[in-house]
Protein backbone atom coordinates (compact mmCIF):
# COMPACT_ATOMS: atom_id res chain seq x y z
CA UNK A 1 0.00 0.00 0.00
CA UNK A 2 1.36 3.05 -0.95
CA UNK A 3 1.83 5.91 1.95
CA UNK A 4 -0.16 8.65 0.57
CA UNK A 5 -2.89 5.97 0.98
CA UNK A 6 -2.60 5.76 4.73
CA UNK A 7 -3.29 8.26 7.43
CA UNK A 8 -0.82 9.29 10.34
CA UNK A 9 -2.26 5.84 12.27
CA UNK A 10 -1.46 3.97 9.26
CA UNK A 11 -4.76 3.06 8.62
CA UNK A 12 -6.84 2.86 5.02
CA UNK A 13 -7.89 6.10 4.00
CA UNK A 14 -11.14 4.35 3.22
CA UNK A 15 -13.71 4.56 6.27
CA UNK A 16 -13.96 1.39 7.89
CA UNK A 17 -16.08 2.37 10.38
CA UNK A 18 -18.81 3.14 8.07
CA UNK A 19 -21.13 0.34 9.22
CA UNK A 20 -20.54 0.44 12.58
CA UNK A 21 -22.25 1.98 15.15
CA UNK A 22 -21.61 4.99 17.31
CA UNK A 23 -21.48 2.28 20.34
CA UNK A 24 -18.73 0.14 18.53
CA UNK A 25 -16.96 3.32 16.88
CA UNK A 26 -16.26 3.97 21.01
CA UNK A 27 -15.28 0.51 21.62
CA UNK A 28 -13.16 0.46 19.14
CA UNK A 29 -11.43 3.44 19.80
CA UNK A 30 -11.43 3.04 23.55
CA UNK A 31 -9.17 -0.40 23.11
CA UNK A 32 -6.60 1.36 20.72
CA UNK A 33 -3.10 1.40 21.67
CA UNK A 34 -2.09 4.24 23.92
CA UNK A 35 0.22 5.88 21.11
CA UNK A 36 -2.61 6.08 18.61
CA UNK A 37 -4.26 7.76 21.19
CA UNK A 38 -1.80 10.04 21.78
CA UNK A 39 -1.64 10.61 17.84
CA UNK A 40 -5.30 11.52 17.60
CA UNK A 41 -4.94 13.95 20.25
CA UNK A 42 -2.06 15.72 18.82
CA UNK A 43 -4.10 15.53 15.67
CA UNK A 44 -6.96 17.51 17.35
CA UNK A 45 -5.27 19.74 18.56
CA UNK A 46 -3.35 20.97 15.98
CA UNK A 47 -6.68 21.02 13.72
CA UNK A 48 -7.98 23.16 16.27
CA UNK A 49 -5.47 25.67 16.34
CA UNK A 50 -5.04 25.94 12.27
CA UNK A 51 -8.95 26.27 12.67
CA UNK A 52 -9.07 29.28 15.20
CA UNK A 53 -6.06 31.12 13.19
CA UNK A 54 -8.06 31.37 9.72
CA UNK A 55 -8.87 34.38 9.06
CA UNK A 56 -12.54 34.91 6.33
CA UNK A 57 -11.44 36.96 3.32
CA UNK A 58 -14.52 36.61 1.60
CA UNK A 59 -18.64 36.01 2.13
């Protein structure tokens, strides 16, 4: 698999999860390894921040 085909987990771009319910989205995520954790909070952070810096230059 090539790498622009992965995210920064190294999971399939593709959403897996798209059958799965909110319940088992959580249980899935709740069992991940501590790092990915740690990856997807980094991850929202910094898409956070980027958001709160744009600046509207147009309606």
């Amino acid at each position: 698999m090539k790498k622009e085909d992965q995210n920064i987990l190294n999971e399939p771009r593709e959403d897996y999860h798209r059958h799965l319910s909110e319940e088992e989205k959580l249980r899935h995520d709740v069992f991940r390894p501590d790092m990915e954790k740690f990856l997807l909070f980094t991850k929202m952070l910094r898409t956070n921040n980027v958001l709160k810096k744009a600046k509207i230059t147009h309606k």
